[in-house]
C-alpha atoms as a PDB file:
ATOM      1  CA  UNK A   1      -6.058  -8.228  -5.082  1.00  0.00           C
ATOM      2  CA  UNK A   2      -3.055  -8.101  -2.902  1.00  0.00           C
ATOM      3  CA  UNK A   3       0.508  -7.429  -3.684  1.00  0.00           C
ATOM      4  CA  UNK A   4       3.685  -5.816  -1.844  1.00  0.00           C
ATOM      5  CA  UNK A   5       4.536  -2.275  -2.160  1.00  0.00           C
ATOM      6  CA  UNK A   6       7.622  -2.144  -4.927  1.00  0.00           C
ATOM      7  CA  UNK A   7       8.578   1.925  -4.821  1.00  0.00           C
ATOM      8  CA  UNK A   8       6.754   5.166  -3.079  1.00  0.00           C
ATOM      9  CA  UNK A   9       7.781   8.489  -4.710  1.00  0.00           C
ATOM     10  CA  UNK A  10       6.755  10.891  -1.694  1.00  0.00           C
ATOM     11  CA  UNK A  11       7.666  13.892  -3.816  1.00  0.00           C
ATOM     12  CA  UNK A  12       5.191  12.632  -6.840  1.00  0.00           C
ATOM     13  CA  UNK A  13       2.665  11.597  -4.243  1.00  0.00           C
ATOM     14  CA  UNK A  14       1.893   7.815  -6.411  1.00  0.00           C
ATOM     15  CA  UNK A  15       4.435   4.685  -6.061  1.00  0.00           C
ATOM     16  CA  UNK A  16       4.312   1.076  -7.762  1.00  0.00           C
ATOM     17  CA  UNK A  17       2.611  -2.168  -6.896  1.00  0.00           C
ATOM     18  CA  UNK A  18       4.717  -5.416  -7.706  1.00  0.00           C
ATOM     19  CA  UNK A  19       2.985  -7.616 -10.322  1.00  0.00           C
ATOM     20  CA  UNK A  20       5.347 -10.336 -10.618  1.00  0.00           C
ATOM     21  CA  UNK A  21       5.675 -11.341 -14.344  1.00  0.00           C
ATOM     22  CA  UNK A  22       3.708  -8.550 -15.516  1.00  0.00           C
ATOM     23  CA  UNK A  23       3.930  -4.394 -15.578  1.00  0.00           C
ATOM     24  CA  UNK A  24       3.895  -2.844 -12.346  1.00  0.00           C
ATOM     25  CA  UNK A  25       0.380  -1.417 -11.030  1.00  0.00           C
ATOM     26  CA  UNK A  26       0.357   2.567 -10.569  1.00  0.00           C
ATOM     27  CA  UNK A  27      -0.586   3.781  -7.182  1.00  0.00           C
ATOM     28  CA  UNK A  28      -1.326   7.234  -6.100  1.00  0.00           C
ATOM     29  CA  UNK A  29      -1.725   8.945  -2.757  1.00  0.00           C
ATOM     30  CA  UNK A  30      -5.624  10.147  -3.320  1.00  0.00           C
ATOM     31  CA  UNK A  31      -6.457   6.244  -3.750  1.00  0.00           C
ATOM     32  CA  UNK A  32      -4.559   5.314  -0.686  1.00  0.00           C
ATOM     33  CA  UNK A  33      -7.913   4.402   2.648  1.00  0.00           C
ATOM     34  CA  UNK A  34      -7.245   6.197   5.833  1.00  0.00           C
ATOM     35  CA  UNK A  35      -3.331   7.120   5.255  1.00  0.00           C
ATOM     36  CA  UNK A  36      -1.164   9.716   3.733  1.00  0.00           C
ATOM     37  CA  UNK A  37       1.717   7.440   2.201  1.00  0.00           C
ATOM     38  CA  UNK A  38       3.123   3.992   1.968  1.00  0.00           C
ATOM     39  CA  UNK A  39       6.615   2.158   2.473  1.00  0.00           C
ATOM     40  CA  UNK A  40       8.416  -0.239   0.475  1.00  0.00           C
ATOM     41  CA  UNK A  41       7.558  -3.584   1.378  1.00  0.00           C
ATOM     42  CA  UNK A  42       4.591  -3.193   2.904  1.00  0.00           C
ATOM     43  CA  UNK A  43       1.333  -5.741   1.711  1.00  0.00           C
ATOM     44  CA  UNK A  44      -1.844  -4.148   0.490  1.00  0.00           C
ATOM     45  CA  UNK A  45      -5.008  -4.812  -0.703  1.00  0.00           C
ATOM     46  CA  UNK A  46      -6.956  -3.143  -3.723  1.00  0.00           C
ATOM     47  CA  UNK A  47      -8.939  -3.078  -6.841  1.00  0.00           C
ATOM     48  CA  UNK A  48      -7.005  -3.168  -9.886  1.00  0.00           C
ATOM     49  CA  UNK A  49      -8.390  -0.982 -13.170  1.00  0.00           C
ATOM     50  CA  UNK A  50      -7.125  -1.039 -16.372  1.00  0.00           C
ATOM     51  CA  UNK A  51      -6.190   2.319 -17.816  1.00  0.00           C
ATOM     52  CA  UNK A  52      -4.562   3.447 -20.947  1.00  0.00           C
ATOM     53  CA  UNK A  53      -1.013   2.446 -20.698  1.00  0.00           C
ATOM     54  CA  UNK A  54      -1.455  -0.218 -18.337  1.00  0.00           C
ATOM     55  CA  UNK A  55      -3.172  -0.998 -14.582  1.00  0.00           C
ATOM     56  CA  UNK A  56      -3.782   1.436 -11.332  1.00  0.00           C
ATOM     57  CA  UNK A  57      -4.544   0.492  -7.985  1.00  0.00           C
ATOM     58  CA  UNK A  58      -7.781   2.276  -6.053  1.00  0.00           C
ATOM     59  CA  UNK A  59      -9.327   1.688  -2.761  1.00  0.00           C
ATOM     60  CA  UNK A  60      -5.968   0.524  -1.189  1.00  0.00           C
ATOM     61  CA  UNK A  61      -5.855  -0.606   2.283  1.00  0.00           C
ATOM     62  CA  UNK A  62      -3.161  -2.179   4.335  1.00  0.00           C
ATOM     63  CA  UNK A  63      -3.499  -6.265   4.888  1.00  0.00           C
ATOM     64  CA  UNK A  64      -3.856  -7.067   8.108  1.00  0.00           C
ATOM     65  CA  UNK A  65      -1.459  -9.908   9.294  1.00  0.00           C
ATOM     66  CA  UNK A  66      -2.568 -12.787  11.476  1.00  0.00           C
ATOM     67  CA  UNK A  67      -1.520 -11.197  14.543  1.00  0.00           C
ATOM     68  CA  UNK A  68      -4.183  -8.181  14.057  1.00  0.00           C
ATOM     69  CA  UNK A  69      -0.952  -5.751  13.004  1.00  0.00           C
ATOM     70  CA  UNK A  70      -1.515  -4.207   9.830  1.00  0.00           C
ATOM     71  CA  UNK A  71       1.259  -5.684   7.259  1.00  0.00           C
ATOM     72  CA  UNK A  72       4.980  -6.688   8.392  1.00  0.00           C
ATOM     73  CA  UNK A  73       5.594  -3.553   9.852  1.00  0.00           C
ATOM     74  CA  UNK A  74       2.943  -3.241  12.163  1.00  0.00           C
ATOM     75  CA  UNK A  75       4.191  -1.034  15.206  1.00  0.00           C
ATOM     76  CA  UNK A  76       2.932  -3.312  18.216  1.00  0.00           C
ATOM     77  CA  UNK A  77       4.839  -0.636  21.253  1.00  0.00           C
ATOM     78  CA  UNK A  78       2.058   2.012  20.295  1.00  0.00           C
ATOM     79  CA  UNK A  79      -0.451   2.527  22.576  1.00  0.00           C
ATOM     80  CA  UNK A  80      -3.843   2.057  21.243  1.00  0.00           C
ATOM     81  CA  UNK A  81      -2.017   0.055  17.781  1.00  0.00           C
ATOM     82  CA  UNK A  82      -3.414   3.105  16.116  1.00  0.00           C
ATOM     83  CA  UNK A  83      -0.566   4.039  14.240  1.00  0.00           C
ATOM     84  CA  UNK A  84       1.946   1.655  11.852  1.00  0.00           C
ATOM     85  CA  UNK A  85       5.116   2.075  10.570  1.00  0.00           C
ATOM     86  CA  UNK A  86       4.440   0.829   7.151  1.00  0.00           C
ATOM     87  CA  UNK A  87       1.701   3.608   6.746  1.00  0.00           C
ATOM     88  CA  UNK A  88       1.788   6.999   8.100  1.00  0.00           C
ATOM     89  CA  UNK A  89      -2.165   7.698   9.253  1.00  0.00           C
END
């Protein structure tokens, strides 16, 4: 699944995914691939699980846009593209 980042709580260490119509899915930090937090608005990817009270995110990963950035924030001045504002790695 894919969806845009709705709220990161860096303090809590988990955020929300938006869901449109439905509740928003849970995400926390220890499901997050290869970074360390995320930033509103940015578009990931994931597996969604049911869990009592409603739906988490795990393996999340950023979605790659068409230009081979990583998401609408993709940092393209870094040397090496290693490193995106939208996630910090």
């Amino acid at each position: 699944m894919q969806a845009i980042v709705k709220k990161w709580l860096k303090d809590k260490e988990c955020g929300y995914l938006n869901n449109g119509a439905g509740p928003d899915i849970l995400i926390r930090k220890v499901d997050l691939v290869r970074c360390q937090y995320l930033k509103v608005g940015v578009s990931v990817e994931f597996e969604c699980h049911p869990v009592k009270g409603g739906l988490i995110a795990k393996k999340v990963t950023l979605v790659r846009d068409n230009k081979g950035g990583r998401g609408p924030n993709h940092n393209s001045k870094n040397s090496g593209g290693t490193k995106f504002i939208g996630v910090m790695t």
